[in-house]
C-alpha atoms as a PDB file:
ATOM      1  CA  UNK A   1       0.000   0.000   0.000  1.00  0.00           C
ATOM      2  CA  UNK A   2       1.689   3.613  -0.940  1.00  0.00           C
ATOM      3  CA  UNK A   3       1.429   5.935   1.975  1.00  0.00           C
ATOM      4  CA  UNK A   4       0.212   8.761   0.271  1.00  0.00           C
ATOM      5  CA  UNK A   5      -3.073  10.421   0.009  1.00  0.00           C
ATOM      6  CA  UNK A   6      -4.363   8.202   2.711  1.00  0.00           C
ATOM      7  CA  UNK A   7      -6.624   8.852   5.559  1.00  0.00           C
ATOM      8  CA  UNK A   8      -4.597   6.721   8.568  1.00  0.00           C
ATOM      9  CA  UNK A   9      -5.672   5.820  12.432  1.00  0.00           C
ATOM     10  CA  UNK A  10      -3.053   5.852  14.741  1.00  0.00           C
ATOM     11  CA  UNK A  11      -3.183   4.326  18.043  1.00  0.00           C
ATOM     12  CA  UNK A  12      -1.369   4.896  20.840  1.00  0.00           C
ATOM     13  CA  UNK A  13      -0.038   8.154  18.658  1.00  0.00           C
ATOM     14  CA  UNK A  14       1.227   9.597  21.778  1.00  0.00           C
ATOM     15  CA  UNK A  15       4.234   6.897  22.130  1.00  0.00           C
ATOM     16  CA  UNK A  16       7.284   6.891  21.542  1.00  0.00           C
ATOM     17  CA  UNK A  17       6.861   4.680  18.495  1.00  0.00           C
ATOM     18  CA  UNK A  18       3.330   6.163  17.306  1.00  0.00           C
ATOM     19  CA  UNK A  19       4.469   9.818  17.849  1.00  0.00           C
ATOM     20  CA  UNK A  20       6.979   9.043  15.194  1.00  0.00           C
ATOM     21  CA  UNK A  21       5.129   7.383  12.970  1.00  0.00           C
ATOM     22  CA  UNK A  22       2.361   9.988  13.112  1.00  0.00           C
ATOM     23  CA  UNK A  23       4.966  12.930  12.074  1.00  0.00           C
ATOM     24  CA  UNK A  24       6.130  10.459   9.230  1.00  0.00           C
ATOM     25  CA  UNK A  25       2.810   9.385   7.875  1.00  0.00           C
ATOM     26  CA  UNK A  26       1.497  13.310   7.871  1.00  0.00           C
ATOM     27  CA  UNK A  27       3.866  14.137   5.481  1.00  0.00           C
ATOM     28  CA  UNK A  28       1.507  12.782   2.501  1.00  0.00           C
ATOM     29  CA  UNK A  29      -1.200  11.548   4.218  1.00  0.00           C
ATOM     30  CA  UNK A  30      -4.213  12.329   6.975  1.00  0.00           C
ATOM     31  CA  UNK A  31      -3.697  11.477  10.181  1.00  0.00           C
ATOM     32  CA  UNK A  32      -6.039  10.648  13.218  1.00  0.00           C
ATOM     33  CA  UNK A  33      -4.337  10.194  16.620  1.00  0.00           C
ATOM     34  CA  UNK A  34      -6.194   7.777  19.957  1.00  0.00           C
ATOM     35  CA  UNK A  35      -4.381   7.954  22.562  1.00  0.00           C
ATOM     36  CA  UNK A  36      -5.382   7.887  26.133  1.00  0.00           C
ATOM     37  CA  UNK A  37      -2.389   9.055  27.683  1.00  0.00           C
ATOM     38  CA  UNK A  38      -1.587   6.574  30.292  1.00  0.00           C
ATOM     39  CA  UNK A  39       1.826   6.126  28.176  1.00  0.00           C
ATOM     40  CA  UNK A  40       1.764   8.827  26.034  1.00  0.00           C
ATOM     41  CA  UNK A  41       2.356  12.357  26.373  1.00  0.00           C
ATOM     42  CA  UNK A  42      -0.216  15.190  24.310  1.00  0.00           C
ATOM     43  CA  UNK A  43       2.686  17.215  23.374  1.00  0.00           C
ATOM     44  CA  UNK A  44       4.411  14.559  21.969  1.00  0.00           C
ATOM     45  CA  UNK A  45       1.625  14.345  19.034  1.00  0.00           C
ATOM     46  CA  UNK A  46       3.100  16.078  15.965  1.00  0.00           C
ATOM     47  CA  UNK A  47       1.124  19.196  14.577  1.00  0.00           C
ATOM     48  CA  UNK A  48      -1.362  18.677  11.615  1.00  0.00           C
ATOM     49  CA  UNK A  49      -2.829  15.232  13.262  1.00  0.00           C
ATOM     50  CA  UNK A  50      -6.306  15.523  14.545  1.00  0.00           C
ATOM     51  CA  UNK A  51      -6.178  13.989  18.073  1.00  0.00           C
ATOM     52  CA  UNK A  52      -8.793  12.325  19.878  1.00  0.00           C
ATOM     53  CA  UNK A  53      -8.255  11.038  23.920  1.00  0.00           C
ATOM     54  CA  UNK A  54      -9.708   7.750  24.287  1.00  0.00           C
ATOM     55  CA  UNK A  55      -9.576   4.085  25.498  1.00  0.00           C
ATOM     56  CA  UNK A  56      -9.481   1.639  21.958  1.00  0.00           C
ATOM     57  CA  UNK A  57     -10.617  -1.081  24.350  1.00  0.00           C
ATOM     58  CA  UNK A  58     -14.073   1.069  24.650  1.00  0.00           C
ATOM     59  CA  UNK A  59     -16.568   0.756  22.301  1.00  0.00           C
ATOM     60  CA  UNK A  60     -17.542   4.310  22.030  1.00  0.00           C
ATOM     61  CA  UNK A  61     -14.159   5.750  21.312  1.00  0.00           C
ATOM     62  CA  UNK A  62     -13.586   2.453  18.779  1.00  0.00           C
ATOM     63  CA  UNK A  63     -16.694   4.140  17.018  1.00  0.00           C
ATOM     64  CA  UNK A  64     -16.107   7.322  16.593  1.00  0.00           C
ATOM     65  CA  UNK A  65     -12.329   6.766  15.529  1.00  0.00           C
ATOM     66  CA  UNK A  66     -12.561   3.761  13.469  1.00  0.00           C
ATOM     67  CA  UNK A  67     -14.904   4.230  10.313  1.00  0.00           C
ATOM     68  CA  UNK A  68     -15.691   3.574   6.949  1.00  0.00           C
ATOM     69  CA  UNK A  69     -13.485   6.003   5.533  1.00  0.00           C
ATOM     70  CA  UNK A  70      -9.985   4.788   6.663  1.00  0.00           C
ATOM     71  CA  UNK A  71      -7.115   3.368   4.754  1.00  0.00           C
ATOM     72  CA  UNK A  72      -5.664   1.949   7.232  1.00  0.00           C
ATOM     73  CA  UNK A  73      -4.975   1.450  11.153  1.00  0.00           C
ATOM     74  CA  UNK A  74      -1.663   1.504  13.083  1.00  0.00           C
ATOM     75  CA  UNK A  75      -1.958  -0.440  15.841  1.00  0.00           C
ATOM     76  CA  UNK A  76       0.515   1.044  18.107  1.00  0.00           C
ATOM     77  CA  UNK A  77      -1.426   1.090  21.866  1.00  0.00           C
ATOM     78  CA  UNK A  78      -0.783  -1.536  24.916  1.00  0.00           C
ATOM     79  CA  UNK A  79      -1.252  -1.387  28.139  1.00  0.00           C
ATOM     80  CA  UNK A  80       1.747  -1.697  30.709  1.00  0.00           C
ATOM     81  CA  UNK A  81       4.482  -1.666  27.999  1.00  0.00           C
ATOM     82  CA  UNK A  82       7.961  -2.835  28.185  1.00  0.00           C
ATOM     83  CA  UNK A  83       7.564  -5.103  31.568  1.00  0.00           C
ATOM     84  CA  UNK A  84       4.992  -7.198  33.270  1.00  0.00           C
ATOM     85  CA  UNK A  85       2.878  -5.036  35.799  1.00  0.00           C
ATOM     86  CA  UNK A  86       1.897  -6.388  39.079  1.00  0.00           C
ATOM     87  CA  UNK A  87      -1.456  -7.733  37.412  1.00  0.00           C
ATOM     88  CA  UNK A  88      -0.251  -9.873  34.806  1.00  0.00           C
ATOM     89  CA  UNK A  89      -3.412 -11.279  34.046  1.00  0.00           C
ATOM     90  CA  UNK A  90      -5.453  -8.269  33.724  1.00  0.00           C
ATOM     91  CA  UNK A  91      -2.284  -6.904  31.758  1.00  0.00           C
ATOM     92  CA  UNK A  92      -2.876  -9.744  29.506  1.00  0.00           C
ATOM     93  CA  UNK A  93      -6.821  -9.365  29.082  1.00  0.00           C
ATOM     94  CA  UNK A  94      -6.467  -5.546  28.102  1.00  0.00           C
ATOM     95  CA  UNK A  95      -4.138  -6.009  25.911  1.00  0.00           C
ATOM     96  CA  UNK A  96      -5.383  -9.124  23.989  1.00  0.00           C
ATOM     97  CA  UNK A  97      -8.807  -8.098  24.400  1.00  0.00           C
ATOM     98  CA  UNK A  98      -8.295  -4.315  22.629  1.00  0.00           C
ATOM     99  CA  UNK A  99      -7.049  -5.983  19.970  1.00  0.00           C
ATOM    100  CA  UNK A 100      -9.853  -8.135  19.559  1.00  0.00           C
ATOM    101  CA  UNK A 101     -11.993  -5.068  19.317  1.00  0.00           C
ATOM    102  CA  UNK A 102     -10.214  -3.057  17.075  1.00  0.00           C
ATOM    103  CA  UNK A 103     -10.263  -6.263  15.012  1.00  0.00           C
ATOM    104  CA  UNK A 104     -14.117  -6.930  15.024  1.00  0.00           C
ATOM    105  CA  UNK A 105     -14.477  -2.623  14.709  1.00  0.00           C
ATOM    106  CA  UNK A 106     -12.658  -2.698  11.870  1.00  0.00           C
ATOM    107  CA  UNK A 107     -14.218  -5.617  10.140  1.00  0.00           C
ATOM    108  CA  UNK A 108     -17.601  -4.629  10.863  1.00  0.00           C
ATOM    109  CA  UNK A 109     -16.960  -0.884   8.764  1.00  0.00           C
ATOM    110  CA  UNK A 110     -14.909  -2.580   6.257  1.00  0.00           C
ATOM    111  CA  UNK A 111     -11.468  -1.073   6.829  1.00  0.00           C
ATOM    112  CA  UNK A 112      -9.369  -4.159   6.395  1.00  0.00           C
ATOM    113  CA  UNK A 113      -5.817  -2.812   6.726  1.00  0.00           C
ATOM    114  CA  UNK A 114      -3.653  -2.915   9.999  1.00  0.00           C
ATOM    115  CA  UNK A 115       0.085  -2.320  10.779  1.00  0.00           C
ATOM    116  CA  UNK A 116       0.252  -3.836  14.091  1.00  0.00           C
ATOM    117  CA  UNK A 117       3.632  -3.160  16.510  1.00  0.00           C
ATOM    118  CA  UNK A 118       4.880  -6.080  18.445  1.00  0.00           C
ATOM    119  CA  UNK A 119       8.129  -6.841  20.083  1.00  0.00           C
ATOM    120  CA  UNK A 120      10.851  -9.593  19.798  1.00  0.00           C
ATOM    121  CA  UNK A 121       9.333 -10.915  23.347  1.00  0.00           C
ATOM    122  CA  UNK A 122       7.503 -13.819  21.345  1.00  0.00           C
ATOM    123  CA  UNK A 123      10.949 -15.572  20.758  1.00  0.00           C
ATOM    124  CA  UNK A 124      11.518 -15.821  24.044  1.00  0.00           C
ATOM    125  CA  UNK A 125      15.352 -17.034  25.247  1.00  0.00           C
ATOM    126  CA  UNK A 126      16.004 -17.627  21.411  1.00  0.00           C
ATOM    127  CA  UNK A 127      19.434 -18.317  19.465  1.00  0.00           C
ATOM    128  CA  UNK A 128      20.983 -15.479  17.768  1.00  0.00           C
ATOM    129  CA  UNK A 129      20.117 -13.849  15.227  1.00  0.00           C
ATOM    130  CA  UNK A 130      16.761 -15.118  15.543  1.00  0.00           C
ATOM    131  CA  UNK A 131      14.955 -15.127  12.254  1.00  0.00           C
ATOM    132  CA  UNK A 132      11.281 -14.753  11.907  1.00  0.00           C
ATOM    133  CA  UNK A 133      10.538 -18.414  10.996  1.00  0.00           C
ATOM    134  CA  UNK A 134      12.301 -19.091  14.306  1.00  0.00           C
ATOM    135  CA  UNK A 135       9.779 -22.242  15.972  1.00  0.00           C
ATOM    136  CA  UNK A 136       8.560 -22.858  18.737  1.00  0.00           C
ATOM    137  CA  UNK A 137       7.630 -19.356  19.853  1.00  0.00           C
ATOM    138  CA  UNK A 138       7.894 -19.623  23.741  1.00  0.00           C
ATOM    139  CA  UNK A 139       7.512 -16.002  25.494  1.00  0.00           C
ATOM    140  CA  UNK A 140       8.905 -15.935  29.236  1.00  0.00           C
ATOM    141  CA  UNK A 141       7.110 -12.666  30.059  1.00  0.00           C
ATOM    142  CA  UNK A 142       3.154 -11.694  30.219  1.00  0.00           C
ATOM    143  CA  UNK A 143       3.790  -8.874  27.596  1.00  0.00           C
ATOM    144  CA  UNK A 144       5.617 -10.516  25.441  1.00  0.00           C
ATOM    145  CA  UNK A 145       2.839 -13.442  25.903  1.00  0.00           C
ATOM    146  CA  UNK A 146       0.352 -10.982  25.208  1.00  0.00           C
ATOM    147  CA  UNK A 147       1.569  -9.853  21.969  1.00  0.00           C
ATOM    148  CA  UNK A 148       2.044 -13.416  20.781  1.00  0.00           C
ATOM    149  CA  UNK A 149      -1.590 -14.081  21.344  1.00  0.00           C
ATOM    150  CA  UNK A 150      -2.354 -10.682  19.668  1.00  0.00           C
ATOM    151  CA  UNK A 151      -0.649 -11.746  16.852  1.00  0.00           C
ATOM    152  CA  UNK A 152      -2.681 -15.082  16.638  1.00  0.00           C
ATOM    153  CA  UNK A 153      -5.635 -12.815  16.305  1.00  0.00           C
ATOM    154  CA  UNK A 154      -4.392 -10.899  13.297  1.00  0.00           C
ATOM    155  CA  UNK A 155      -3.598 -14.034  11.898  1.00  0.00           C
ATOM    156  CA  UNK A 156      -7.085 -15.306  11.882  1.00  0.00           C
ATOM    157  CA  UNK A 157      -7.995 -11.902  10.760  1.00  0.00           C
ATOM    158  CA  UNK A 158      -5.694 -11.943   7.651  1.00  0.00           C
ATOM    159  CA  UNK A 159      -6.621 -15.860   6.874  1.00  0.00           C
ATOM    160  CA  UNK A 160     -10.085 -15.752   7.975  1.00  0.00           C
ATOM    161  CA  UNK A 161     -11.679 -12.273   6.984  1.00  0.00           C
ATOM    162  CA  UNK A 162      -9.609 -10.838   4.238  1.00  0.00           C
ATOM    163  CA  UNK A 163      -7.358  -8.419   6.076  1.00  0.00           C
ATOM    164  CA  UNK A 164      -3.685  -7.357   5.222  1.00  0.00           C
ATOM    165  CA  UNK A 165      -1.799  -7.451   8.462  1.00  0.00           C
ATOM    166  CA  UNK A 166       1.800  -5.726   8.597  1.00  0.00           C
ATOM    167  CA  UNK A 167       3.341  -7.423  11.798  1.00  0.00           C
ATOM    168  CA  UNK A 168       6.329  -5.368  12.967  1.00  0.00           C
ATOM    169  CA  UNK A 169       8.269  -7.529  15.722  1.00  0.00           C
ATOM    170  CA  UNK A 170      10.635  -4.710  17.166  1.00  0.00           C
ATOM    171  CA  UNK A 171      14.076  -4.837  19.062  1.00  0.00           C
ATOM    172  CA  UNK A 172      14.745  -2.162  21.732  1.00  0.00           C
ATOM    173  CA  UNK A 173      13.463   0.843  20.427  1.00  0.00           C
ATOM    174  CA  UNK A 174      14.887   4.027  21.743  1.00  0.00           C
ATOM    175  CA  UNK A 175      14.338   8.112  21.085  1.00  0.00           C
ATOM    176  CA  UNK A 176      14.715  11.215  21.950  1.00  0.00           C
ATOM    177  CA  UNK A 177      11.480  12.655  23.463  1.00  0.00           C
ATOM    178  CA  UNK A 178      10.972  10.129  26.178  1.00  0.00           C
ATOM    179  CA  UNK A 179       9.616   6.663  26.614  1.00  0.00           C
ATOM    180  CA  UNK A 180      10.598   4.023  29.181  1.00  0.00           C
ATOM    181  CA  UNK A 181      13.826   1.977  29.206  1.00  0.00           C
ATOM    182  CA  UNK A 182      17.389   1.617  29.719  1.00  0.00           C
ATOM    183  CA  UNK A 183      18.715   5.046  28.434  1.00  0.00           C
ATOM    184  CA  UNK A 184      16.129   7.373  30.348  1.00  0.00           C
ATOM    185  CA  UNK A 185      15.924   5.034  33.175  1.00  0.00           C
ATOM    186  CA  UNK A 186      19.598   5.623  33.650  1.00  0.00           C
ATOM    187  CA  UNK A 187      19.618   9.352  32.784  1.00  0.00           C
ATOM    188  CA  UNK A 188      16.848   9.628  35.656  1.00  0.00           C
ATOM    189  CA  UNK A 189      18.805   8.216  37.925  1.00  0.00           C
ATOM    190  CA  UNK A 190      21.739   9.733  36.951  1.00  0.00           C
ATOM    191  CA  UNK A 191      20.140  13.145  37.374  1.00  0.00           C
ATOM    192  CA  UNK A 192      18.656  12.465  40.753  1.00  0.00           C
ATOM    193  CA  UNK A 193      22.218  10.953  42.555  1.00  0.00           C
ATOM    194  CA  UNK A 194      25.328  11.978  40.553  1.00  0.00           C
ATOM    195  CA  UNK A 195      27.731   9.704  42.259  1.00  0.00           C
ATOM    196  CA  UNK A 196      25.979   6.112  42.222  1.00  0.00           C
ATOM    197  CA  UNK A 197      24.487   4.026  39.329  1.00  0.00           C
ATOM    198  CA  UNK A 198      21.899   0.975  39.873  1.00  0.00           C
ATOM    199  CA  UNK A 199      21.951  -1.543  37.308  1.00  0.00           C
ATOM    200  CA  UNK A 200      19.395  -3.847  36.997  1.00  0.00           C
ATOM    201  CA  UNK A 201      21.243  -7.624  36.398  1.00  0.00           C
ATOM    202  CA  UNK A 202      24.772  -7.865  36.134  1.00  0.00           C
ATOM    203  CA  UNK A 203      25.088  -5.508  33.349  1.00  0.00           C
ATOM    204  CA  UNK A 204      26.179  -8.062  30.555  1.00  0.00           C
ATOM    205  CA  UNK A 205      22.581  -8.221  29.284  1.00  0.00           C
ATOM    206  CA  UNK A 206      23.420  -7.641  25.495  1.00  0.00           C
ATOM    207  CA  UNK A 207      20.836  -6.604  22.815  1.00  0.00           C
ATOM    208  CA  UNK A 208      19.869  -4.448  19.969  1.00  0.00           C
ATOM    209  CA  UNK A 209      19.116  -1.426  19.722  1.00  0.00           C
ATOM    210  CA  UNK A 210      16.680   0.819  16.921  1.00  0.00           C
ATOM    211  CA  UNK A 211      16.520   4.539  16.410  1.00  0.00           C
ATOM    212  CA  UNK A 212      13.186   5.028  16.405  1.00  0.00           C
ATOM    213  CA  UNK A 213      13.397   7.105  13.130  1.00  0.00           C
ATOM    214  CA  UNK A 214      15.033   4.246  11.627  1.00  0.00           C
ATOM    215  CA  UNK A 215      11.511   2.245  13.177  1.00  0.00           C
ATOM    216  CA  UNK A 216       9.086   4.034  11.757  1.00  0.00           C
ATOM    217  CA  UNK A 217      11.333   4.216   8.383  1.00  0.00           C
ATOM    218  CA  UNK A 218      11.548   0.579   8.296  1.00  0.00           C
ATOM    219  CA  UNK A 219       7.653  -0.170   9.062  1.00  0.00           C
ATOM    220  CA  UNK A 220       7.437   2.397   5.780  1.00  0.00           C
ATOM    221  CA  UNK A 221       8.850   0.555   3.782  1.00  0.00           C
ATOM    222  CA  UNK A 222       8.049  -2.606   4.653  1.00  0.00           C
ATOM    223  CA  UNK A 223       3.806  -1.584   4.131  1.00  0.00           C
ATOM    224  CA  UNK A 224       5.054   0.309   1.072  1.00  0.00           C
ATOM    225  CA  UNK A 225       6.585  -2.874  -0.341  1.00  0.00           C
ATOM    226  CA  UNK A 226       5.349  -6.154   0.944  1.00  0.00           C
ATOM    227  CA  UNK A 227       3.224  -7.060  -1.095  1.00  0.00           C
ATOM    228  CA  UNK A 228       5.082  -9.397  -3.052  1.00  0.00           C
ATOM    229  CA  UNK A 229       5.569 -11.860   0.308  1.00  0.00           C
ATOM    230  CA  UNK A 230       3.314 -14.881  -0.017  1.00  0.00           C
ATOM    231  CA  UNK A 231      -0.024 -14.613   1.437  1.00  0.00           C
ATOM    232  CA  UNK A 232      -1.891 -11.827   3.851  1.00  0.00           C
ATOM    233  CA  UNK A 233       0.227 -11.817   7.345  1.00  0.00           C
ATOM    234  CA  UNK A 234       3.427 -10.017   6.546  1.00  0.00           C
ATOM    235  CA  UNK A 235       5.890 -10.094   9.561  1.00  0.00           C
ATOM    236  CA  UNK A 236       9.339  -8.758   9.677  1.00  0.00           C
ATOM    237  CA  UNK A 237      11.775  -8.156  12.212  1.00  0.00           C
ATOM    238  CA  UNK A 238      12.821  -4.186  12.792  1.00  0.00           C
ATOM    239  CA  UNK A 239      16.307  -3.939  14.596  1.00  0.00           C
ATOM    240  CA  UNK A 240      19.876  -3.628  14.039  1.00  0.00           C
ATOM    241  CA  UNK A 241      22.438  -6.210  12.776  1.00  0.00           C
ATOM    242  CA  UNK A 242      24.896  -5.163  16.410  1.00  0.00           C
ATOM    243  CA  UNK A 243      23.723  -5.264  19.510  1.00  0.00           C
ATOM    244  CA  UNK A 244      25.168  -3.181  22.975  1.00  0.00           C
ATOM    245  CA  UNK A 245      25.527  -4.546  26.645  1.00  0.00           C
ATOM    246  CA  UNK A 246      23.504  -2.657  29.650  1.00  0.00           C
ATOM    247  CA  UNK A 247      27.023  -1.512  31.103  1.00  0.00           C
ATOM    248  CA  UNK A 248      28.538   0.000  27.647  1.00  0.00           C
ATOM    249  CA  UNK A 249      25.040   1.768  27.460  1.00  0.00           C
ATOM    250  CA  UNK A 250      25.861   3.059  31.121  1.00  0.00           C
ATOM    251  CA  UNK A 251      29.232   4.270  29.959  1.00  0.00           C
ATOM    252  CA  UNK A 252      27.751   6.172  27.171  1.00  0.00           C
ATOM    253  CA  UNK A 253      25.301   7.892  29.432  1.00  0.00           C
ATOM    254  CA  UNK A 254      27.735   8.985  31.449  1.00  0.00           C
ATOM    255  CA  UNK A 255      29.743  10.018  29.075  1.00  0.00           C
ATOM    256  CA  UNK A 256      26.936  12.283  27.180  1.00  0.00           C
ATOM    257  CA  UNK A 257      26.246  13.600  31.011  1.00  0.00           C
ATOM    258  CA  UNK A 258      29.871  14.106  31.904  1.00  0.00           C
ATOM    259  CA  UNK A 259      29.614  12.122  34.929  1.00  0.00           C
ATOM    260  CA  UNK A 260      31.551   9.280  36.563  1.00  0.00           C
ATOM    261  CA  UNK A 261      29.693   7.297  39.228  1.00  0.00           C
ATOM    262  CA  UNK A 262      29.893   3.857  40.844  1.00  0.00           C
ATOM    263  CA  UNK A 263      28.181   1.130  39.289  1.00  0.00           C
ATOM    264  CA  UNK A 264      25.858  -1.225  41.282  1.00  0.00           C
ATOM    265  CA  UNK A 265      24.193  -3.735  40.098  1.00  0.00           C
ATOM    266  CA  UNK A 266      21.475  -5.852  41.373  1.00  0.00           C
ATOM    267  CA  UNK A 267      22.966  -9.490  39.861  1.00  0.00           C
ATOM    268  CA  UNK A 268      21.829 -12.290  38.222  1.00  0.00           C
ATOM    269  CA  UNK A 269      21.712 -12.625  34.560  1.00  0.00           C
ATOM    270  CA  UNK A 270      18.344 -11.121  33.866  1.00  0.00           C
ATOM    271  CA  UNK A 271      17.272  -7.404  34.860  1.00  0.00           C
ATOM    272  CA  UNK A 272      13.981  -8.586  36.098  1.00  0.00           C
ATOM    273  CA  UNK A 273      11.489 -11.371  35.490  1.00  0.00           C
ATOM    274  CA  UNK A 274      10.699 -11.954  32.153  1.00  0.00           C
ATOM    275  CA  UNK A 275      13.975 -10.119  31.078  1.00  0.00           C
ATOM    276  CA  UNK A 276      15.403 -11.787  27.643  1.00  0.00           C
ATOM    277  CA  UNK A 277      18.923 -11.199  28.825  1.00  0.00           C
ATOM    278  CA  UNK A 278      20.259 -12.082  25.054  1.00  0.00           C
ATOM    279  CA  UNK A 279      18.405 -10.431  21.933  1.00  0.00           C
ATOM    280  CA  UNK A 280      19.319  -9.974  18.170  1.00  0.00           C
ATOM    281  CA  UNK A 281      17.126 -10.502  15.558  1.00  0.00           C
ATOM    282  CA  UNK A 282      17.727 -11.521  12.083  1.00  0.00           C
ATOM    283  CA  UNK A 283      16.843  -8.621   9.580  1.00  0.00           C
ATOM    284  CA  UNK A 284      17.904 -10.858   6.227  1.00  0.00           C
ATOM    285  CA  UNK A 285      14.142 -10.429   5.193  1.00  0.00           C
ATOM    286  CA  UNK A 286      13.919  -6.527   5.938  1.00  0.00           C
ATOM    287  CA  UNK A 287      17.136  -6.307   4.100  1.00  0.00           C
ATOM    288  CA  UNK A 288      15.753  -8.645   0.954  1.00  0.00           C
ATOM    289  CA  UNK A 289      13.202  -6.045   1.103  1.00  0.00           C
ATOM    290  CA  UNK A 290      15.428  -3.406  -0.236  1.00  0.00           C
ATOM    291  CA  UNK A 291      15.932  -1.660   3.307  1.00  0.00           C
ATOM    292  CA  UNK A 292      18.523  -1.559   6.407  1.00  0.00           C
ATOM    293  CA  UNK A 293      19.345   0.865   9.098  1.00  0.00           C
ATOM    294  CA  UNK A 294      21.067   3.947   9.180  1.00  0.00           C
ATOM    295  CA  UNK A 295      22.087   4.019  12.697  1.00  0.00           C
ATOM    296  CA  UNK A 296      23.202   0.936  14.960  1.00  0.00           C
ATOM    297  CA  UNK A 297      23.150   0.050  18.315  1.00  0.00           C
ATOM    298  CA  UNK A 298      25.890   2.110  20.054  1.00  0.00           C
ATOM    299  CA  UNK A 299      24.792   5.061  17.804  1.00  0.00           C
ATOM    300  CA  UNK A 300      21.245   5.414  18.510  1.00  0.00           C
ATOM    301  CA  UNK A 301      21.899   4.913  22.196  1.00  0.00           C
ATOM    302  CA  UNK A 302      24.126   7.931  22.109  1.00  0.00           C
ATOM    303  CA  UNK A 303      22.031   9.456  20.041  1.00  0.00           C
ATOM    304  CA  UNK A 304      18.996   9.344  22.866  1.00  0.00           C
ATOM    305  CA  UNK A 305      21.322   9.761  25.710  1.00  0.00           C
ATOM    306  CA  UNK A 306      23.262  12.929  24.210  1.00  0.00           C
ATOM    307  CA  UNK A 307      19.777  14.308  23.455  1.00  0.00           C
ATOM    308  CA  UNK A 308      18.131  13.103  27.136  1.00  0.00           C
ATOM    309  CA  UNK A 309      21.316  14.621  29.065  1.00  0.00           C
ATOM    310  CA  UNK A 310      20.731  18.300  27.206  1.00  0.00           C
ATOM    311  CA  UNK A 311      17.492  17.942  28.335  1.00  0.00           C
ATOM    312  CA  UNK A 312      18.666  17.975  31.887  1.00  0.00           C
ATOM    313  CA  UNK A 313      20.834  20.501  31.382  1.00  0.00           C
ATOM    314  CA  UNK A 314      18.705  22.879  29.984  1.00  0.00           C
END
């Protein structure tokens, strides 16, 4: 599908991810923002998009956002992102079910075109690189769960009631206006006690890391030019061919905030439960696509943490 001249839902527009995406997509298309700003911030929502505050798991705001005359939706919203909240199972439910009634609110107006943003989570502890083919899919954490079974859903969408589905499985995304994580988590810190650093693990968890410009880039392209993979479900991994360890991400933090504390960590191998301590993904199929990243790991990081840290100083 060419994004241009297209009128677009975004939700969860007011993310890190969909806040991007949003600014991206308005350059040749129309662009309606739901957010409900439990993760999202109002003032992250570009200019030019038409913003409504609501809850996609109600009904109401599903109908008076999602009609007839979209293109497309870009499924960006979740509840309790990044780690598993003290409720994993209503965690779960909201998530899963929201999905479910975007899917059925969609089908029922005949809009039949989703970009949907989930996370490399569903591999679980998986060799590296992990390509998307990768079998059996065994998540270790309720949001990575979650996204698995929202992904089931689309399927059966895409099979079942003739939708094309854009699954976008993400590494560590990171950028500049604000977002949870490892690089504002540690500029936080950093700004509140100068001379001390916690660091969740040992510090030798290892993954990659994505500009989020180079995200919402790659997602692009990837709706832009699909359409030649066999059948309706198109899912491709969106990362970086390196990958950076916690405590070299600590080191560039400081660095970009001119400091020098101690390091203390809080051991073991994972940084909480349901931490994949170990993550690269394969991008030979984004690549085959005609499309890699500008920016790798170390890069962005520095990127977000120079940008965070004159933030704080200004």
């Amino acid at each position: 599908m060419k994004l241009n001249d297209r009128y677009l839902l975004v939700t969860g527009g007011a993310g890190l991810v969909g806040s991007e995406l949003v600014g991206r997509l308005l350059e040749d298309n129309k662009v309606v923002v739901v957010d409900d700003l439990s993760n999202g911030r109002l003032e992250s929502v570009p200019d030019g998009a038409e913003f409504v505050r609501g809850d996609v798991s109600k009904p109401e705001t599903l109908e008076e956002v999602v009609t007839e005359d979209l293109d497309a939706v870009f499924h960006c919203a979740a509840a309790d992102k990044y780690v598993d909240s003290q409720d994993p199972r209503a965690q779960f439910d909201a998530n899963v079910g929201m999905t479910q009634r975007l899917l059925d609110r969609m089908a029922a107006v005949g809009v039949r075109k989703i970009g949907f943003t989930s996370t490399s989570t569903v591999y679980g502890d998986a060799p590296r690189p992990t390509p998307e083919d990768y079998a059996p899919l065994e998540p270790i954490s309720t949001y990575g769960a979650a996204k698995l079974a929202e992904e089931s859903l689309l399927s059966v969408s895409a099979h079942s009631r003739g939708f094309t589905v854009w699954n976008f499985r993400f590494a560590n995304v990171v950028g500049p206006r604000f977002g949870a994580g490892v690089v504002p988590d540690f500029v936080a810190k950093l700004t509140e006690n100068q001379d001390t650093l916690t660091i969740l693990g040992n510090g030798r968890q290892e993954k990659s890391y994505m500009h989020v410009r180079d995200c919402v880039e790659a997602m692009s392209h990837v709706v832009e030019h699909a359409t030649a993979a066999p059948g309706p479900m198109h899912t491709y991994n969106l990362g970086t061919a390196t990958t950076t360890s916690v405590d070299r991400i600590a080191d560039i933090v400081c660095e970009e905030m001119g400091l020098e504390p101690h390091y203390e960590y809080t051991g073991g191998d994972r940084g909480w439960t349901g931490d994949v301590p170990k993550m690269r993904l394969s991008i030979e199929k984004l690549r085959a696509l005609g499309w890699e990243p500008t920016t790798e790991s170390d890069a962005a990081v520095r990127a977000v943490a120079s940008a965070l840290a004159g933030d704080v100083r200004a």
